[in-house]
Protein backbone atom coordinates (compact mmCIF):
# COMPACT_ATOMS: atom_id res chain seq x y z
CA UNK A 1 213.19 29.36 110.06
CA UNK A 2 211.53 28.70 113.78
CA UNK A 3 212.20 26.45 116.50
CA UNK A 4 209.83 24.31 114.97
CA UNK A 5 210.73 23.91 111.59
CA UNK A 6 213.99 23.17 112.46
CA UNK A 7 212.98 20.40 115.02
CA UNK A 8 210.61 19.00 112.59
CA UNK A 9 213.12 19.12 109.75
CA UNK A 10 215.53 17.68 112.19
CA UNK A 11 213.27 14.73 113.32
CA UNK A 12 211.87 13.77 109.67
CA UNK A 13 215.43 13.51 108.60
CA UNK A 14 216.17 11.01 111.60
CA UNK A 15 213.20 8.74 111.05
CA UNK A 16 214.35 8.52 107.78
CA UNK A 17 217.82 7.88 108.18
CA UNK A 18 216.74 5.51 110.65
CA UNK A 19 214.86 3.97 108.00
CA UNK A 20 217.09 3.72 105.19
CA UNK A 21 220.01 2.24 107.05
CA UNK A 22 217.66 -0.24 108.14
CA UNK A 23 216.96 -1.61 104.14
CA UNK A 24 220.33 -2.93 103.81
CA UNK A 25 220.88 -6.55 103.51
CA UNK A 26 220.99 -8.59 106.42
CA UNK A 27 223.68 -9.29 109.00
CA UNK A 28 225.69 -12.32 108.56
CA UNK A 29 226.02 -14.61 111.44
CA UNK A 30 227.44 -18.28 112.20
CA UNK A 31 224.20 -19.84 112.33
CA UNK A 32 223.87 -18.11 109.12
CA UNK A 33 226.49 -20.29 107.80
CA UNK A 34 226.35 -23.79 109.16
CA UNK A 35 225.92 -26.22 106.79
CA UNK A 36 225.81 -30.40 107.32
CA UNK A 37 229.34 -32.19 106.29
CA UNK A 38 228.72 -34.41 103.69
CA UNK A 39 229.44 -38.13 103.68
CA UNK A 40 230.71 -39.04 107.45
CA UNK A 41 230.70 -36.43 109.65
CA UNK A 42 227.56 -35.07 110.21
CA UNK A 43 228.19 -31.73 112.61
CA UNK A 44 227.72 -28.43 111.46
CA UNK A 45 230.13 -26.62 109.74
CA UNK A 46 230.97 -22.96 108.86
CA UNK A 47 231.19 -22.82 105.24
CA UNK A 48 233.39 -19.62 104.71
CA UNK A 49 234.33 -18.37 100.67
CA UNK A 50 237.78 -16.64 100.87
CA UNK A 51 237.26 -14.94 97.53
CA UNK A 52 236.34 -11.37 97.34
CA UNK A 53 233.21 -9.97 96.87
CA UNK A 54 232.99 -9.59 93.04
CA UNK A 55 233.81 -13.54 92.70
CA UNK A 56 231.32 -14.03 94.93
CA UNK A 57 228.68 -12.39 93.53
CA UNK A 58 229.00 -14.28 90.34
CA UNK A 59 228.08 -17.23 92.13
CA UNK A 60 228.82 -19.31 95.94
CA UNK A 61 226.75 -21.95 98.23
CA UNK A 62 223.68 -20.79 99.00
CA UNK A 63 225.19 -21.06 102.66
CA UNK A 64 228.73 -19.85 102.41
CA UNK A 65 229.82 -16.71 104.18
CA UNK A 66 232.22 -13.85 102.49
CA UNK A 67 235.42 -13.49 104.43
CA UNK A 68 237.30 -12.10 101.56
CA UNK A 69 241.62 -13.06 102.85
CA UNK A 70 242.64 -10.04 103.39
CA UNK A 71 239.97 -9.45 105.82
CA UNK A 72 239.71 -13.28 107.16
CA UNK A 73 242.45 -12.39 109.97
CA UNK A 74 240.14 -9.38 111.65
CA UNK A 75 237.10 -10.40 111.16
CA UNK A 76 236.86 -14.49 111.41
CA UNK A 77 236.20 -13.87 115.36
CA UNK A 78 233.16 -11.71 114.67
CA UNK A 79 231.76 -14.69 112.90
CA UNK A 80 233.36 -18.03 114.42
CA UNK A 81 233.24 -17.60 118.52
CA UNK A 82 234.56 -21.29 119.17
CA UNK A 83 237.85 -22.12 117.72
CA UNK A 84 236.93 -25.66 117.95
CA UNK A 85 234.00 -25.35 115.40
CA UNK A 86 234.10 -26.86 111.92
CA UNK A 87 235.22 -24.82 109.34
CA UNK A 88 235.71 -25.31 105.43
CA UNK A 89 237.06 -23.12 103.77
CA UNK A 90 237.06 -22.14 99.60
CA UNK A 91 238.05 -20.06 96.66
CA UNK A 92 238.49 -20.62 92.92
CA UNK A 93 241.16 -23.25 92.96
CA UNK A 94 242.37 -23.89 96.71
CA UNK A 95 244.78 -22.13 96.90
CA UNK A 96 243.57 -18.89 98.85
CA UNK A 97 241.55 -21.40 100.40
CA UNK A 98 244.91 -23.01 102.01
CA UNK A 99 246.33 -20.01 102.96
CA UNK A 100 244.02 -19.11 104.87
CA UNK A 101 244.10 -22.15 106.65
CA UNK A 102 247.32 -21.31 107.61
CA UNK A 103 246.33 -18.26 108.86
CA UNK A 104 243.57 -19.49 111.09
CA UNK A 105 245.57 -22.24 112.43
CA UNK A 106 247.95 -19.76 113.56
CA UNK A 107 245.34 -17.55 115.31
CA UNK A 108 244.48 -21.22 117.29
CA UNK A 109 241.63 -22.26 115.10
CA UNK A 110 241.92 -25.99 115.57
CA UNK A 111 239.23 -27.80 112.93
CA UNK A 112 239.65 -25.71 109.51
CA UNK A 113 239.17 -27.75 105.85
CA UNK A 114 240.43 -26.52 103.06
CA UNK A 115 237.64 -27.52 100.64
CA UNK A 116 239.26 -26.98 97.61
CA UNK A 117 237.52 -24.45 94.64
CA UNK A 118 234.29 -23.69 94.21
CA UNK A 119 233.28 -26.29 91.64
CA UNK A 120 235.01 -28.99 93.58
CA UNK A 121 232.68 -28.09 96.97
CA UNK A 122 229.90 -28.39 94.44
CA UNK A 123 230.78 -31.90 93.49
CA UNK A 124 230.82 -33.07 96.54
CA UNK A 125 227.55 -31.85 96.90
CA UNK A 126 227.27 -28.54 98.69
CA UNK A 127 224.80 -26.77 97.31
């Protein structure tokens, strides 16, 4: 095959892995994941869902992030810059949910809710 094959080839198969990694869903971010406190407090807060992603998937607020827990410890800094900032937290029942609290309290993170389950952050009105 000639020089030029080979650098077309070459360059048609970058454009389109360019391309194709480019279709995937979109980057999560803080903003991403603010949501307004209901009832009193009315800053934003970083809605996070501690439960993996299969759980999630069958259903979470329309503005909660994924942090499964076993990944909350390296990657709640990519997501959360201040440790001041509002964060709830939630699972299934709480539990996970309060664990992780834990966690991040240890790490220095100094505002962190444990919401409770999913069903329970829907009654009190997260959507």
């Amino acid at each position: 095959m000639s020089y030029f094959y080979r650098m077309l080839l070459a360059s048609l198969l970058a454009a389109f892995l360019i391309g194709f990694t480019g279709c995937g869903e979109k980057k999560q971010t803080q903003d991403d994941h603010k949501a307004p406190l209901v009832a009193q407090n009315q800053n934003p807060a970083v809605i996070i869902d501690v439960r993996d992603k299969s759980e999630f998937a069958d259903g979470h607020l329309e503005v909660a992030l994924n942090i499964p827990t076993y990944m909350i410890g390296g990657d709640i800094s990519k997501y959360v810059k201040n440790k001041s900032d509002q964060i709830i937290l939630y699972c299934n029942t709480g539990n996970r949910a309060n664990y992780v609290k834990q966690l991040l309290e240890g790490m220095g993170y100094a505002n962190v809710t444990n919401g409770g389950g999913y069903r329970d952050m829907l009654a009190k009105g997260y959507k």
